[in-house]
C-alpha atoms as a PDB file:
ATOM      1  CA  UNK A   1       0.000   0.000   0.000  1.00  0.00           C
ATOM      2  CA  UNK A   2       3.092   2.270   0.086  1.00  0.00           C
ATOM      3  CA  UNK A   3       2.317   3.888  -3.155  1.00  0.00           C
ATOM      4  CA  UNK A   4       4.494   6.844  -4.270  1.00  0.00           C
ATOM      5  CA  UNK A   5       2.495   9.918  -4.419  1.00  0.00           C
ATOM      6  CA  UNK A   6       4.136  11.682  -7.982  1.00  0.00           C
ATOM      7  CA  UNK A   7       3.631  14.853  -9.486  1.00  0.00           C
ATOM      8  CA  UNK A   8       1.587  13.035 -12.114  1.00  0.00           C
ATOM      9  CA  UNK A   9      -0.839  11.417  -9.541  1.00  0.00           C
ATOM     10  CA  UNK A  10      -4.079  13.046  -9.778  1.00  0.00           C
ATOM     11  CA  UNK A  11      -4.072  13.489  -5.830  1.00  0.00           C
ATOM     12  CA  UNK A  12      -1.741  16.093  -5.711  1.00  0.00           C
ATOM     13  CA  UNK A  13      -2.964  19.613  -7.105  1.00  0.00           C
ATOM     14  CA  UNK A  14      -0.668  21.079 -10.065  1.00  0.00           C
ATOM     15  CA  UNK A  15       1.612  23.796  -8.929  1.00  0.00           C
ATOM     16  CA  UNK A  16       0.389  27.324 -10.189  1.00  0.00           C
ATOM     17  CA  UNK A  17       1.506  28.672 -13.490  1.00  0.00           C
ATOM     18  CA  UNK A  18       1.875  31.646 -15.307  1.00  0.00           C
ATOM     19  CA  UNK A  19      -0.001  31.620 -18.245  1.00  0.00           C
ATOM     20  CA  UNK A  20       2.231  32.635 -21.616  1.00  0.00           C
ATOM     21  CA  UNK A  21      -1.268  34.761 -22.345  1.00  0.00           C
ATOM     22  CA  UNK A  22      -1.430  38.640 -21.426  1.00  0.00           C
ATOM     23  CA  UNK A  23      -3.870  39.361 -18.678  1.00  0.00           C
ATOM     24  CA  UNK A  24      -6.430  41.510 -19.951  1.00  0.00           C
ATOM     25  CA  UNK A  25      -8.518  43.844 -17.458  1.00  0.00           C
ATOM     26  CA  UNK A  26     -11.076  45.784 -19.522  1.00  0.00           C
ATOM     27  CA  UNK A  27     -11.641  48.131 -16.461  1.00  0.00           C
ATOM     28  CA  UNK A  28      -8.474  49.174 -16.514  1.00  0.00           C
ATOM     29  CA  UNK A  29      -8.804  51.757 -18.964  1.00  0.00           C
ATOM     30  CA  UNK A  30     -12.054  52.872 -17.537  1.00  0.00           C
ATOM     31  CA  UNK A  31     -10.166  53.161 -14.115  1.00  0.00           C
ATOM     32  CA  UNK A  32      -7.565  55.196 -16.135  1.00  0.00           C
ATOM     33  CA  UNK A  33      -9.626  57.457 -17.522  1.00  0.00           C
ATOM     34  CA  UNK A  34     -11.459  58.322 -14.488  1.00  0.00           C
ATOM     35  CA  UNK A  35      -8.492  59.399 -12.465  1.00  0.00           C
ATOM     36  CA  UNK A  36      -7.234  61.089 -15.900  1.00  0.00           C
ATOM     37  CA  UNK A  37     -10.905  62.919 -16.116  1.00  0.00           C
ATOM     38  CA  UNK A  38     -10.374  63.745 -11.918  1.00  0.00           C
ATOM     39  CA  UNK A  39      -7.046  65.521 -12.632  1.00  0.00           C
ATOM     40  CA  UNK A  40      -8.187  67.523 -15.448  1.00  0.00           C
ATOM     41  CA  UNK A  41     -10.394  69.006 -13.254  1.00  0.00           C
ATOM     42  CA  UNK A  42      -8.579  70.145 -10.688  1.00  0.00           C
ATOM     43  CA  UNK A  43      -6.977  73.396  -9.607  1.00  0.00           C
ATOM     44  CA  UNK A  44      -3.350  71.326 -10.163  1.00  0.00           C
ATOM     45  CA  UNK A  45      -4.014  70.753 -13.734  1.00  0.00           C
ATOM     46  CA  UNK A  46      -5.017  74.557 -14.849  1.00  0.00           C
ATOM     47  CA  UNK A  47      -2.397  75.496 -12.508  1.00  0.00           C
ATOM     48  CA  UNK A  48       0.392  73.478 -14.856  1.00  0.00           C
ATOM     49  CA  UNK A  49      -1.278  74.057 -17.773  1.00  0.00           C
ATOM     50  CA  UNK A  50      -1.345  77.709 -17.420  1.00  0.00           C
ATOM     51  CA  UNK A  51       2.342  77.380 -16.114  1.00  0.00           C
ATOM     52  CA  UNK A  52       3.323  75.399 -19.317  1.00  0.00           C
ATOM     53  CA  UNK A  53       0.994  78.026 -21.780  1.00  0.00           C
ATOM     54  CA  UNK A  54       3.206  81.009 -20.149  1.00  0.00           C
ATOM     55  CA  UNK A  55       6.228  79.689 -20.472  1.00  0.00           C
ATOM     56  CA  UNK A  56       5.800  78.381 -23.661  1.00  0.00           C
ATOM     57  CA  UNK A  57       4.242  82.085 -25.088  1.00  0.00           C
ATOM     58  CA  UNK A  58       7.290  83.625 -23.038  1.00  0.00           C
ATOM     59  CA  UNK A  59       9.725  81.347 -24.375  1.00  0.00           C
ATOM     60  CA  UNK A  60       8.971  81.963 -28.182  1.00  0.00           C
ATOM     61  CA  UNK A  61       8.899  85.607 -27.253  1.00  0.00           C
ATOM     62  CA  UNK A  62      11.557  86.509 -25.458  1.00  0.00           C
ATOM     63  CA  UNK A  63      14.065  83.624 -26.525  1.00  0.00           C
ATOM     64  CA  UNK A  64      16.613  84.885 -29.220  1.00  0.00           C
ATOM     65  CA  UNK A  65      15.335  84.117 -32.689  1.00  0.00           C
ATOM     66  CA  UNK A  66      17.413  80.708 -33.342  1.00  0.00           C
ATOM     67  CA  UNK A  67      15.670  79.228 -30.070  1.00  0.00           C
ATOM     68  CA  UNK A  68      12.419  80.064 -31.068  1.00  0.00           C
ATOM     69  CA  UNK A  69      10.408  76.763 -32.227  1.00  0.00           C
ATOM     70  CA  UNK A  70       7.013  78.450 -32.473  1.00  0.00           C
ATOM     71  CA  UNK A  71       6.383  81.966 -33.410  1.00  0.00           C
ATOM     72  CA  UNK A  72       3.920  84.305 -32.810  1.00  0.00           C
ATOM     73  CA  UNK A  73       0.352  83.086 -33.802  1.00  0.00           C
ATOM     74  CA  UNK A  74       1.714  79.441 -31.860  1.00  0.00           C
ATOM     75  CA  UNK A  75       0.429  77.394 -34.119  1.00  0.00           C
ATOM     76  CA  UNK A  76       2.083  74.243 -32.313  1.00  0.00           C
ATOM     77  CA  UNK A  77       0.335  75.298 -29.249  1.00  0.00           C
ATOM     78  CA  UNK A  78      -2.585  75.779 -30.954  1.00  0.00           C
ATOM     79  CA  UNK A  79      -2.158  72.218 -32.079  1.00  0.00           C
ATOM     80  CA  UNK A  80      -0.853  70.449 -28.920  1.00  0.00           C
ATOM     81  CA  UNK A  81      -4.050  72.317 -27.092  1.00  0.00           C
ATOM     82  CA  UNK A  82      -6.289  71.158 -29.864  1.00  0.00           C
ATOM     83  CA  UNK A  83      -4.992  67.323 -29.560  1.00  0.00           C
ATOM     84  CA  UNK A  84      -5.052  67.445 -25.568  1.00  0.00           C
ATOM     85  CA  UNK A  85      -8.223  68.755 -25.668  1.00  0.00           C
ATOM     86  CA  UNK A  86      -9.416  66.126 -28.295  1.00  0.00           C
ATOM     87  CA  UNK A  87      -8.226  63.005 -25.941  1.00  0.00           C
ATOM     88  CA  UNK A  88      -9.509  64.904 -23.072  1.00  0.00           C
ATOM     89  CA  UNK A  89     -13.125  65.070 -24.417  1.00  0.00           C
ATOM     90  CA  UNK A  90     -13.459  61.345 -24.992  1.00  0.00           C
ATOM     91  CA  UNK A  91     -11.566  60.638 -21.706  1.00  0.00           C
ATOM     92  CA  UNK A  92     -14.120  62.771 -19.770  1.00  0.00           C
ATOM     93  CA  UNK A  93     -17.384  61.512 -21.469  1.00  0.00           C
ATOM     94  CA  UNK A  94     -16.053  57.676 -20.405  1.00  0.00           C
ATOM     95  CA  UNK A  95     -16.149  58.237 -16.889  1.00  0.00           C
ATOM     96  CA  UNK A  96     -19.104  60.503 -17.012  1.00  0.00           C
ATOM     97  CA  UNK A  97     -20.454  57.093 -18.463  1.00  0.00           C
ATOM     98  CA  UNK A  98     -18.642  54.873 -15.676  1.00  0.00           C
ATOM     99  CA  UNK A  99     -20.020  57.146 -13.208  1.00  0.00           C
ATOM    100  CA  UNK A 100     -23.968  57.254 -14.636  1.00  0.00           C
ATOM    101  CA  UNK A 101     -23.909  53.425 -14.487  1.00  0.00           C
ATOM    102  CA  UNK A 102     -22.468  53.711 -10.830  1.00  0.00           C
ATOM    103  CA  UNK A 103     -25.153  55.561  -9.836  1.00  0.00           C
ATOM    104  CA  UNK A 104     -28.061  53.551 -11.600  1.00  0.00           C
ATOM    105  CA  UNK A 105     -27.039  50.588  -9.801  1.00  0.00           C
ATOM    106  CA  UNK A 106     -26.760  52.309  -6.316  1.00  0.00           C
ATOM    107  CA  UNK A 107     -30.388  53.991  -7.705  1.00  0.00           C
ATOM    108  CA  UNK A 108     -31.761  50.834  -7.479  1.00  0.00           C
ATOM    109  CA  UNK A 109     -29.957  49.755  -4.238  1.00  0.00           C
ATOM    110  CA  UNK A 110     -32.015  52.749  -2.774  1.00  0.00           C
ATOM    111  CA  UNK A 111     -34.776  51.223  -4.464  1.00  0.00           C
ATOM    112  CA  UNK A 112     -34.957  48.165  -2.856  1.00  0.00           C
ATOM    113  CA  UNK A 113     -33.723  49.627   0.446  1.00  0.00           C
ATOM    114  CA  UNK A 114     -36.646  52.035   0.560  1.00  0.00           C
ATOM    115  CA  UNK A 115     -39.334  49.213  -0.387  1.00  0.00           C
ATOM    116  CA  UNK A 116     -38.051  47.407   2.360  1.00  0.00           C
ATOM    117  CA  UNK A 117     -38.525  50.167   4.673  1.00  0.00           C
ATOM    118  CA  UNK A 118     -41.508  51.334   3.533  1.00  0.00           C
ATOM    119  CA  UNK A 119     -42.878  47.444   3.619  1.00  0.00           C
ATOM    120  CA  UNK A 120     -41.365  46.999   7.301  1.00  0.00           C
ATOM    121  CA  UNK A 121     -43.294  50.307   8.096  1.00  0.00           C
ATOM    122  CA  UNK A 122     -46.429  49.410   6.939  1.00  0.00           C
ATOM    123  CA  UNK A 123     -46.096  45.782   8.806  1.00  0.00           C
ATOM    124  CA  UNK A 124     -45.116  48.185  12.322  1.00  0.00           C
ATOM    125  CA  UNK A 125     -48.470  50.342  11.445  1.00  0.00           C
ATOM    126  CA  UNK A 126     -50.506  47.445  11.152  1.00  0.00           C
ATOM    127  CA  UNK A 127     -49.159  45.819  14.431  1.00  0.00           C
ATOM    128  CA  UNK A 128     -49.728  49.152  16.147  1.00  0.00           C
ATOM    129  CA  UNK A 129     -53.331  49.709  14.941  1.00  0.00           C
ATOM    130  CA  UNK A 130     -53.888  45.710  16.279  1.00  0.00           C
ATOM    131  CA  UNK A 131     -52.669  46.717  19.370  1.00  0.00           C
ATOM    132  CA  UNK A 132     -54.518  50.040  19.646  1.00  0.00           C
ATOM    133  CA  UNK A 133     -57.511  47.758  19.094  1.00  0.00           C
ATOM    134  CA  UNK A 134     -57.121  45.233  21.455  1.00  0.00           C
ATOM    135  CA  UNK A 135     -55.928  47.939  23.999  1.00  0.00           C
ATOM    136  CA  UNK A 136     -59.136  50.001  23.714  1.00  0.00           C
ATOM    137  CA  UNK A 137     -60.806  46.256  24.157  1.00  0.00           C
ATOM    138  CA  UNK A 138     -58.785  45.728  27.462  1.00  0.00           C
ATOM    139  CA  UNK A 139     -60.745  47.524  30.563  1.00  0.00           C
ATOM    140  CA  UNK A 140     -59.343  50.590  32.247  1.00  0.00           C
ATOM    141  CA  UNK A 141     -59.076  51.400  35.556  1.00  0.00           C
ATOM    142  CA  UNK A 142     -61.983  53.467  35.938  1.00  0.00           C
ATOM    143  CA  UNK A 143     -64.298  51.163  34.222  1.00  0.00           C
ATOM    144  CA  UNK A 144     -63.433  48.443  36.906  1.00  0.00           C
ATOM    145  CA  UNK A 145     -63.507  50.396  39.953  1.00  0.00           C
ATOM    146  CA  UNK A 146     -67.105  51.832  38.781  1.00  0.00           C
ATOM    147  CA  UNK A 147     -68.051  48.132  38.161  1.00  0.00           C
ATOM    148  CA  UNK A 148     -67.021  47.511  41.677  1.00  0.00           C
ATOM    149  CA  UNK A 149     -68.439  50.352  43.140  1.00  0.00           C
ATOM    150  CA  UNK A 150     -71.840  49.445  41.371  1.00  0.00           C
ATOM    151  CA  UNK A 151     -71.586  45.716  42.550  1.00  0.00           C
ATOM    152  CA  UNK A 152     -70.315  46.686  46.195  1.00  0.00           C
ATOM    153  CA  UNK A 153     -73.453  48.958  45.864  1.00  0.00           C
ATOM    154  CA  UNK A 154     -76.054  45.966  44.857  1.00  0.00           C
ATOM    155  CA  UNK A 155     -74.567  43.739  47.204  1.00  0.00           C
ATOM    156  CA  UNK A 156     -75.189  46.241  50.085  1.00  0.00           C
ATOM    157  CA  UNK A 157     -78.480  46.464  48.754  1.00  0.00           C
ATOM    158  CA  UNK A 158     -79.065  42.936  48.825  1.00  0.00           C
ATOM    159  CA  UNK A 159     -77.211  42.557  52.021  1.00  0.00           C
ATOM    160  CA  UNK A 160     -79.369  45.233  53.468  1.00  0.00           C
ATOM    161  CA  UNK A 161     -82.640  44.083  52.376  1.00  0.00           C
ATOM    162  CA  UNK A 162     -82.109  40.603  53.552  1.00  0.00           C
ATOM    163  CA  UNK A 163     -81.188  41.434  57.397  1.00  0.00           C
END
């Protein structure tokens, strides 16, 4: 019954691999984007763009001619703010998409967390209107010490009456 337990043996559980495939994670880019579409609007971002802008307008001014890469009407700038502004569009719209569907799921969360609620409320009126009802069958303390007083009463009578 010694058997040899090999790597082959179907009792012992292959050793993880690494498989020669990429991993793909298609929220990745969505994840990306989002935190790409977060910086752009931040106070950081027009602070560096407007920090890059200057010092590229003050650069092609004020540089001596042969350093100058873009003269005056900028049209590089023109097109580097044009293509930045032409990924950033896209970018923007994706997580504005990302973040609609975020919010119709947790919509219907609320949904079904308010029906809930509003189900476990009407089940706590109901009890309480059962229990205002069989309270208001229940007799109070007046009506039983009037009952008494009216029986003490008749049984005096009686009492009285008979000696």
């Amino acid at each position: 019954m010694n058997r040899k337990i090999t790597r082959n043996s179907l009792e012992v559980p292959r050793e993880a691999r690494r498989s020669l495939k990429p991993s793909y994670d298609p929220e990745a880019f969505g994840r990306w984007s989002e935190r790409f579409a977060r910086f752009l609007g931040t106070a950081r971002f027009l602070v560096y763009m407007t920090v890059f802008v200057l010092s590229w307008v003050a650069w092609n001014c004020l540089a001596p001619k042969h350093l100058r890469f873009d003269e005056y009407p900028f049209i590089f700038l023109t097109l580097l703010l044009s293509l930045q502004a032409s990924y950033a569009a896209p970018l923007i719209l994706l997580a504005q998409n990302r973040q609609t569907d975020r919010d119709r799921i947790e919509a219907a969360a609320d949904r079904d967390r308010d029906e809930r609620n509003l189900a476990d409320t009407e089940y706590l009126a109901r009890e309480l209107a059962s229990l205002r009802k069989s309270l208001s069958e229940v007799a109070t303390r007046e009506f039983i010490k009037d009952e008494l007083a009216e029986l003490s009463s008749k049984l005096k009578k009686k009492s009285g009456s008979k000696s």
